[in-house]
PDB file of N, CA and C in Angstrom:
ATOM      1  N   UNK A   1      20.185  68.015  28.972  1.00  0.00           N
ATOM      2  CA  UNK A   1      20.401  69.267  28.285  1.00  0.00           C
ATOM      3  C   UNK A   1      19.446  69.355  27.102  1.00  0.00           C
ATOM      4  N   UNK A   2      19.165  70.396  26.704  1.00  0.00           N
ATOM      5  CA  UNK A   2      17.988  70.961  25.268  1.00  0.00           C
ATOM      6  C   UNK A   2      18.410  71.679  24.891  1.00  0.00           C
ATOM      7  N   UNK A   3      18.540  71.570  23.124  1.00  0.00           N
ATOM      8  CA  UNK A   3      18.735  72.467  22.182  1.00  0.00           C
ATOM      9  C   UNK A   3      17.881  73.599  22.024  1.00  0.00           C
ATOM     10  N   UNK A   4      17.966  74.514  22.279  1.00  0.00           N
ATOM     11  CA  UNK A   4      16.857  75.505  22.155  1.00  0.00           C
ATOM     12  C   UNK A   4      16.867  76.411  20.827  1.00  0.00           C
ATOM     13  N   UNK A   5      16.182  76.030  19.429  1.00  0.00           N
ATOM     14  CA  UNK A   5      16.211  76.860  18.274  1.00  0.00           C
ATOM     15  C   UNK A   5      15.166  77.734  18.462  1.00  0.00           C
ATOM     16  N   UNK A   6      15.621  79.328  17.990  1.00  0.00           N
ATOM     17  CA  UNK A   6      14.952  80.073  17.903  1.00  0.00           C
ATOM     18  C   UNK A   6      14.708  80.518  16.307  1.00  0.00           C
ATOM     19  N   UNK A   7      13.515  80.574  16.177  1.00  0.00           N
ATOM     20  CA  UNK A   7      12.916  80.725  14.115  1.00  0.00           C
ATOM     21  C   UNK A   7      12.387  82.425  13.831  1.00  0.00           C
ATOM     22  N   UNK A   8      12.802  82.806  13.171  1.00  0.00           N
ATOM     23  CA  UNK A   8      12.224  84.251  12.559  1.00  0.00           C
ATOM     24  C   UNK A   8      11.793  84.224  11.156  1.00  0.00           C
ATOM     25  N   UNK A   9      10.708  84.357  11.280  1.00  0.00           N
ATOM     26  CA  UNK A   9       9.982  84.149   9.944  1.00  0.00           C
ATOM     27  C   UNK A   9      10.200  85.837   9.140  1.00  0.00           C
ATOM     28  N   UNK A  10      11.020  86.066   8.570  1.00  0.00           N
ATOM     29  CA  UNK A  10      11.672  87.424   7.934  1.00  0.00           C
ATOM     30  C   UNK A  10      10.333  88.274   7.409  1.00  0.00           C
ATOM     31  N   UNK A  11       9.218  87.337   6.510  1.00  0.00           N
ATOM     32  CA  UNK A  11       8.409  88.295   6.130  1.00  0.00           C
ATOM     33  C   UNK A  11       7.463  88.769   7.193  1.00  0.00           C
ATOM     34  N   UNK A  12       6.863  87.886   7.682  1.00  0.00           N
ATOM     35  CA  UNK A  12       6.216  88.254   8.871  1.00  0.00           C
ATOM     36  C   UNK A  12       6.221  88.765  10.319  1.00  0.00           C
ATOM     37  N   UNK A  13       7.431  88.228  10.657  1.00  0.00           N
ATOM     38  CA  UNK A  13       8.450  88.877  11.753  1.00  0.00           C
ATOM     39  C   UNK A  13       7.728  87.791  12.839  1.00  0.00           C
ATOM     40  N   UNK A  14       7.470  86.503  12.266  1.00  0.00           N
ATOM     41  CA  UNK A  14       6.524  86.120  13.798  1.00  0.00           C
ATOM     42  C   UNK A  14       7.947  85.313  14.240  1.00  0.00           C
ATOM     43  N   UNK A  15       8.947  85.111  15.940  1.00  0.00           N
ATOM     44  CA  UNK A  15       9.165  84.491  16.107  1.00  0.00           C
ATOM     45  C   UNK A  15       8.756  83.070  16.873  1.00  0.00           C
ATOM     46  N   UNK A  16       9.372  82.371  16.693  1.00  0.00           N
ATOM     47  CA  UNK A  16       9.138  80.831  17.379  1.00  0.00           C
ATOM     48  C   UNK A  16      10.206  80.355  17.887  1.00  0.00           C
ATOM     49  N   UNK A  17      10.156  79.559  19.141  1.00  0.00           N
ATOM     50  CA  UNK A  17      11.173  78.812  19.946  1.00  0.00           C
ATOM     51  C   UNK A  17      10.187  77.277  20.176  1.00  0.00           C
ATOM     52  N   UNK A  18      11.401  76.870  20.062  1.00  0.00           N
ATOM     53  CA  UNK A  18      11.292  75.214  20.325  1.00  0.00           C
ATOM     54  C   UNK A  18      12.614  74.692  20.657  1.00  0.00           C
ATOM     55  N   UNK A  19      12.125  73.611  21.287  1.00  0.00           N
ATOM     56  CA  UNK A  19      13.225  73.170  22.140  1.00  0.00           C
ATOM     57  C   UNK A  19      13.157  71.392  22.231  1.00  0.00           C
ATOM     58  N   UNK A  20      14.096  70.892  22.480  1.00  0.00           N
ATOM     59  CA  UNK A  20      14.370  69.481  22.389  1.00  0.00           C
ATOM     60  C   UNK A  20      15.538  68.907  22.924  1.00  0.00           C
ATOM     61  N   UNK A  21      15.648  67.742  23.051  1.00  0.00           N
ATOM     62  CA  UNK A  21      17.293  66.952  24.123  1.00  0.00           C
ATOM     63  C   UNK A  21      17.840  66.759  22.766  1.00  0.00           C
ATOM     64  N   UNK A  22      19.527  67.168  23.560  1.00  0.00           N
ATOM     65  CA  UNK A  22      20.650  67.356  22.192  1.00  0.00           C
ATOM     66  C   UNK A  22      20.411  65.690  21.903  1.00  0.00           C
ATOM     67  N   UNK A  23      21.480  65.403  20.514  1.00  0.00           N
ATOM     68  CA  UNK A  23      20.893  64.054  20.055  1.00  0.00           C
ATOM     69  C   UNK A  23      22.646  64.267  21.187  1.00  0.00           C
ATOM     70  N   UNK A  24      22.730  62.454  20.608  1.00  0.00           N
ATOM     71  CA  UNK A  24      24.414  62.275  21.525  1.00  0.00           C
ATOM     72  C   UNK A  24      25.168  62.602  20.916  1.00  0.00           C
ATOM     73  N   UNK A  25      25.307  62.950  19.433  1.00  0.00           N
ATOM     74  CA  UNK A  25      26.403  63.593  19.089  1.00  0.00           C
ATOM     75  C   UNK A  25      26.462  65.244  18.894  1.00  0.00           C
ATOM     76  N   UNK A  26      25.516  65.551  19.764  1.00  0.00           N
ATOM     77  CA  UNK A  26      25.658  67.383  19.699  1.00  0.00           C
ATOM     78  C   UNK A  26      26.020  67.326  20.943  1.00  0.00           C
ATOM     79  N   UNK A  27      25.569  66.322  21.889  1.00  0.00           N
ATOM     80  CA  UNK A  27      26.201  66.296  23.570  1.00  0.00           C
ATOM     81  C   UNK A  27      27.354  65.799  23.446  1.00  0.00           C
ATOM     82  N   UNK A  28      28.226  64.970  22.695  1.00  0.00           N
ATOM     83  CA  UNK A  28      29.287  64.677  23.031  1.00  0.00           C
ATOM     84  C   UNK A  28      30.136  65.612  22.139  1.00  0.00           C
ATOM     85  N   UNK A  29      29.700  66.526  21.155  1.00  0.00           N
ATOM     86  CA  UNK A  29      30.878  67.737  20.784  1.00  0.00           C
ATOM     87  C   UNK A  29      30.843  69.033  21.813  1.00  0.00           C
ATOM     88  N   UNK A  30      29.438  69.305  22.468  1.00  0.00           N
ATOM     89  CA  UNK A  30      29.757  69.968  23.798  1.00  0.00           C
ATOM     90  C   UNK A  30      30.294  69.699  24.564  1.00  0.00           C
ATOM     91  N   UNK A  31      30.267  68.454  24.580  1.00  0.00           N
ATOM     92  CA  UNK A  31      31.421  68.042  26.013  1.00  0.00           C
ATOM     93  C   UNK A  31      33.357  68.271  25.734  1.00  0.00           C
ATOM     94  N   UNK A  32      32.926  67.574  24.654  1.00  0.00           N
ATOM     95  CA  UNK A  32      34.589  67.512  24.258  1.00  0.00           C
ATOM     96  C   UNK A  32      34.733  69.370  23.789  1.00  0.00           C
ATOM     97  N   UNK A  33      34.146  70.146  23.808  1.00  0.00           N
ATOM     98  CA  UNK A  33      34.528  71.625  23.254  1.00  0.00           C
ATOM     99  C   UNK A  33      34.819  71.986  24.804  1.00  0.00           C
ATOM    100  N   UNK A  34      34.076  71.812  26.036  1.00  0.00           N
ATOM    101  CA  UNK A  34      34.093  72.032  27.544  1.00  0.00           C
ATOM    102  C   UNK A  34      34.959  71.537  27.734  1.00  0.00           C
ATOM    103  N   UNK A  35      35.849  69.937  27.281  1.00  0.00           N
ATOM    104  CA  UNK A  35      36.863  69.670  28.068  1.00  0.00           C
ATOM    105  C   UNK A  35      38.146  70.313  27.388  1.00  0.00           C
ATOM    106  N   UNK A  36      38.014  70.664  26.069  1.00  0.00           N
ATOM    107  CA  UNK A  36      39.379  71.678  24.934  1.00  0.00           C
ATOM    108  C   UNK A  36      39.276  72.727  26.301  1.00  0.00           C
ATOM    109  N   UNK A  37      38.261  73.258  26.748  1.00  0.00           N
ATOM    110  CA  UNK A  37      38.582  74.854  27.420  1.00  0.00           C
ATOM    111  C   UNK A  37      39.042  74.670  28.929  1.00  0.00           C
ATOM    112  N   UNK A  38      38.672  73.372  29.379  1.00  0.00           N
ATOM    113  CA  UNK A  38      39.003  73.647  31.081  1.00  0.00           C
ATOM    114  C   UNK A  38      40.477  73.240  30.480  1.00  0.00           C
ATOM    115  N   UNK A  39      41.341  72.331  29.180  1.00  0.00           N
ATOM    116  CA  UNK A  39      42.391  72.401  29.090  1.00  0.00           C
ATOM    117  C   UNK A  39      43.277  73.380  29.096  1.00  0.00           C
ATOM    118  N   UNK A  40      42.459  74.765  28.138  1.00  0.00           N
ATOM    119  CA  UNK A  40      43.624  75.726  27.435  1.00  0.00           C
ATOM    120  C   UNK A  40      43.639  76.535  29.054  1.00  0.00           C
ATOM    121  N   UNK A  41      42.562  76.263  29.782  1.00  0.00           N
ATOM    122  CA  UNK A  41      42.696  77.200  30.934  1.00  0.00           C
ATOM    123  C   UNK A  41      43.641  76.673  32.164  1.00  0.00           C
ATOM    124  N   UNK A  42      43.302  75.639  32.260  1.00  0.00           N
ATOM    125  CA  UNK A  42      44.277  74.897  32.779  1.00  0.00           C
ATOM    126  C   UNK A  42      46.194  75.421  32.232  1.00  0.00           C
ATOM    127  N   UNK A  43      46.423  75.375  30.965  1.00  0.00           N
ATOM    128  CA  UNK A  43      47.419  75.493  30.618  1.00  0.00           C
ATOM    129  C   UNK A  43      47.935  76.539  30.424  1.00  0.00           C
ATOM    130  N   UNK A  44      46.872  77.288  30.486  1.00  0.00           N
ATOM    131  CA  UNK A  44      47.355  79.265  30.735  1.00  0.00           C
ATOM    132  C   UNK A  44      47.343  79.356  32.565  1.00  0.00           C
ATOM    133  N   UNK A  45      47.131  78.596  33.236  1.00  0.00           N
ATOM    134  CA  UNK A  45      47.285  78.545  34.543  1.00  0.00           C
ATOM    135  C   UNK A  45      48.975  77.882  35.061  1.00  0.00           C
ATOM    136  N   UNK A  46      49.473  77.149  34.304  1.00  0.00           N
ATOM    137  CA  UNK A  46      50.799  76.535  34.352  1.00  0.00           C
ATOM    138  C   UNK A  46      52.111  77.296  33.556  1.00  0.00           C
ATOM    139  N   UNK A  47      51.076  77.889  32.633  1.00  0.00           N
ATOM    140  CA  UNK A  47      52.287  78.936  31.736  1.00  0.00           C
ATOM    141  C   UNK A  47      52.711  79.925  32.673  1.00  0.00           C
ATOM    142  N   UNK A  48      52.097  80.756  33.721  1.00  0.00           N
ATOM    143  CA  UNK A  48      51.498  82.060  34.283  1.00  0.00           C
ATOM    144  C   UNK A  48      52.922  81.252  35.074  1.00  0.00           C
ATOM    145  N   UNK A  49      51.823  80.439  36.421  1.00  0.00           N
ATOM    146  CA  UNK A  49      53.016  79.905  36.948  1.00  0.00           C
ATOM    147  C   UNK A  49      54.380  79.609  36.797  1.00  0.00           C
ATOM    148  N   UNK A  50      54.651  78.857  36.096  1.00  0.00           N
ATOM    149  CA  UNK A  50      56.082  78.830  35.075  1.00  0.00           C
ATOM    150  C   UNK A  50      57.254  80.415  34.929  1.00  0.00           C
ATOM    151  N   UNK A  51      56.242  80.617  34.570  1.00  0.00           N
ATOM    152  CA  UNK A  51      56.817  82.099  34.126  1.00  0.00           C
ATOM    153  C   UNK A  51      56.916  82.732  35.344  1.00  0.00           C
ATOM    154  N   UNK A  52      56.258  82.897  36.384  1.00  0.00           N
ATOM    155  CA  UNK A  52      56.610  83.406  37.930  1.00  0.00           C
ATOM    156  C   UNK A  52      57.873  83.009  38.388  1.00  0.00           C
ATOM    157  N   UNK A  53      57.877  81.364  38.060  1.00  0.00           N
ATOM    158  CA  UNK A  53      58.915  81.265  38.836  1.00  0.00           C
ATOM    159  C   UNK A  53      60.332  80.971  38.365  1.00  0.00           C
ATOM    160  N   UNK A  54      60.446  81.346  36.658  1.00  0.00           N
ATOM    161  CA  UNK A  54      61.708  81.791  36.045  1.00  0.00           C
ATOM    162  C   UNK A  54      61.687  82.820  36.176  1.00  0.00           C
ATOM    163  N   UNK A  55      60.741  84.136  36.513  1.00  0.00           N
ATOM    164  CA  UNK A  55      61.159  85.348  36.716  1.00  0.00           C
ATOM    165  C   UNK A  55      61.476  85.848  37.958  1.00  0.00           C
ATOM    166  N   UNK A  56      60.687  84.902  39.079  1.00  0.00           N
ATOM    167  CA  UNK A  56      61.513  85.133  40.694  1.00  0.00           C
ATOM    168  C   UNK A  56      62.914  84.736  40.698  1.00  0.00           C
ATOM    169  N   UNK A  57      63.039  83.354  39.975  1.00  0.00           N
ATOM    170  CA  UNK A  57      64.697  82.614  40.199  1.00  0.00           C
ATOM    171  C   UNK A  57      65.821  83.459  39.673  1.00  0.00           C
ATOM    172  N   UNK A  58      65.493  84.467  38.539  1.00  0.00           N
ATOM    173  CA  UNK A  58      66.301  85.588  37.697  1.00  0.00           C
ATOM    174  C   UNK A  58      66.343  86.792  38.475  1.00  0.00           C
ATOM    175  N   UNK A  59      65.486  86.747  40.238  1.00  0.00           N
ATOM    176  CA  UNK A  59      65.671  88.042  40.902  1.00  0.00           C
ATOM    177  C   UNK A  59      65.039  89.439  40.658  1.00  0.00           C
ATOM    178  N   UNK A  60      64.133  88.662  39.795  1.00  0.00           N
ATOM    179  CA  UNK A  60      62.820  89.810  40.037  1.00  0.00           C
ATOM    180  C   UNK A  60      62.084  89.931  41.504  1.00  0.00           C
ATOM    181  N   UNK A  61      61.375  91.404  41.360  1.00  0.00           N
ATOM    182  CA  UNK A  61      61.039  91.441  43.171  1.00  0.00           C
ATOM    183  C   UNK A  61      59.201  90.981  42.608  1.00  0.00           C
ATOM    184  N   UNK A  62      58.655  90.491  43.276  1.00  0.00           N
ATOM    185  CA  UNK A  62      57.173  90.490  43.332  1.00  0.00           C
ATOM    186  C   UNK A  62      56.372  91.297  42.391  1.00  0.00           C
ATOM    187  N   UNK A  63      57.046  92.539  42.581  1.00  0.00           N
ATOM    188  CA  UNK A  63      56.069  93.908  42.171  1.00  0.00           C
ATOM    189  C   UNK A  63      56.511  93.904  40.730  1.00  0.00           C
ATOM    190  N   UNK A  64      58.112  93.793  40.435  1.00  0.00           N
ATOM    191  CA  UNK A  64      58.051  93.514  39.194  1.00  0.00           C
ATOM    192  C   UNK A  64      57.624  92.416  38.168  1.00  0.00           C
ATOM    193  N   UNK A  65      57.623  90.951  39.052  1.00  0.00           N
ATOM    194  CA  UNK A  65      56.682  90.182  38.153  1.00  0.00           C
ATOM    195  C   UNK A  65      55.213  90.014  38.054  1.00  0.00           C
ATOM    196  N   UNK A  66      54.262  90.940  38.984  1.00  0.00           N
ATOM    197  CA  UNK A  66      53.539  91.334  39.038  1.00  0.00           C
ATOM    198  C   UNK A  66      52.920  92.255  37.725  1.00  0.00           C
ATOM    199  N   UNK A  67      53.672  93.536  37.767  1.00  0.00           N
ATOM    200  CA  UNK A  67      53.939  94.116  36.837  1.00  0.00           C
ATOM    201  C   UNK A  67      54.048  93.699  35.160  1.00  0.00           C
ATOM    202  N   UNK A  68      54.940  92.565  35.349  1.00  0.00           N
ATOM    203  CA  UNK A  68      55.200  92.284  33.948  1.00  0.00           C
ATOM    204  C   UNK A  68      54.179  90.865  33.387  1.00  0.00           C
ATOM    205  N   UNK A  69      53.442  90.448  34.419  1.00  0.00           N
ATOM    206  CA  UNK A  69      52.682  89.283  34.254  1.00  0.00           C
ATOM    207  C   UNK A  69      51.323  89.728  34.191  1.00  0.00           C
ATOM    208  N   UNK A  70      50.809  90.649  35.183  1.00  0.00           N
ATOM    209  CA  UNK A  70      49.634  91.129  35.393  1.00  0.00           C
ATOM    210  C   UNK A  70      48.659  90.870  36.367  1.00  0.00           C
TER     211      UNK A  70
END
């Protein structure tokens, strides 16, 4: 992976890009920020579920937990 900084020189307006390999600790806070999100998604995937199936067991029809879940 490469960090890619982009530079704007304000008075002159010239930009510049440069690019370089993350050091290991900019790769290992991307990683660990990638593994926080496949978590919260993961866990909004079990909430959803959850919630389906206390609202089927309470005798909701499909359409209404559909409806009320989205």
């Amino acid at each position: 992976m490469e960090k890619i900084e982009i530079n704007v020189d304000v008075i002159t307006g010239k930009v510049s890009q440069t690019s370089r390999p993350f050091t290991a600790e900019e790769l290992a806070t991307a990683q660990a920020i990638d593994a926080q999100q496949a978590q919260a998604k993961q866990a909004a995937k079990d909430a959803k579920a959850s919630a389906l199936a206390k609202l089927t067991a309470l005798g909701l029809t499909q359409a209404e937990v559909i409806a009320l879940l989205g």
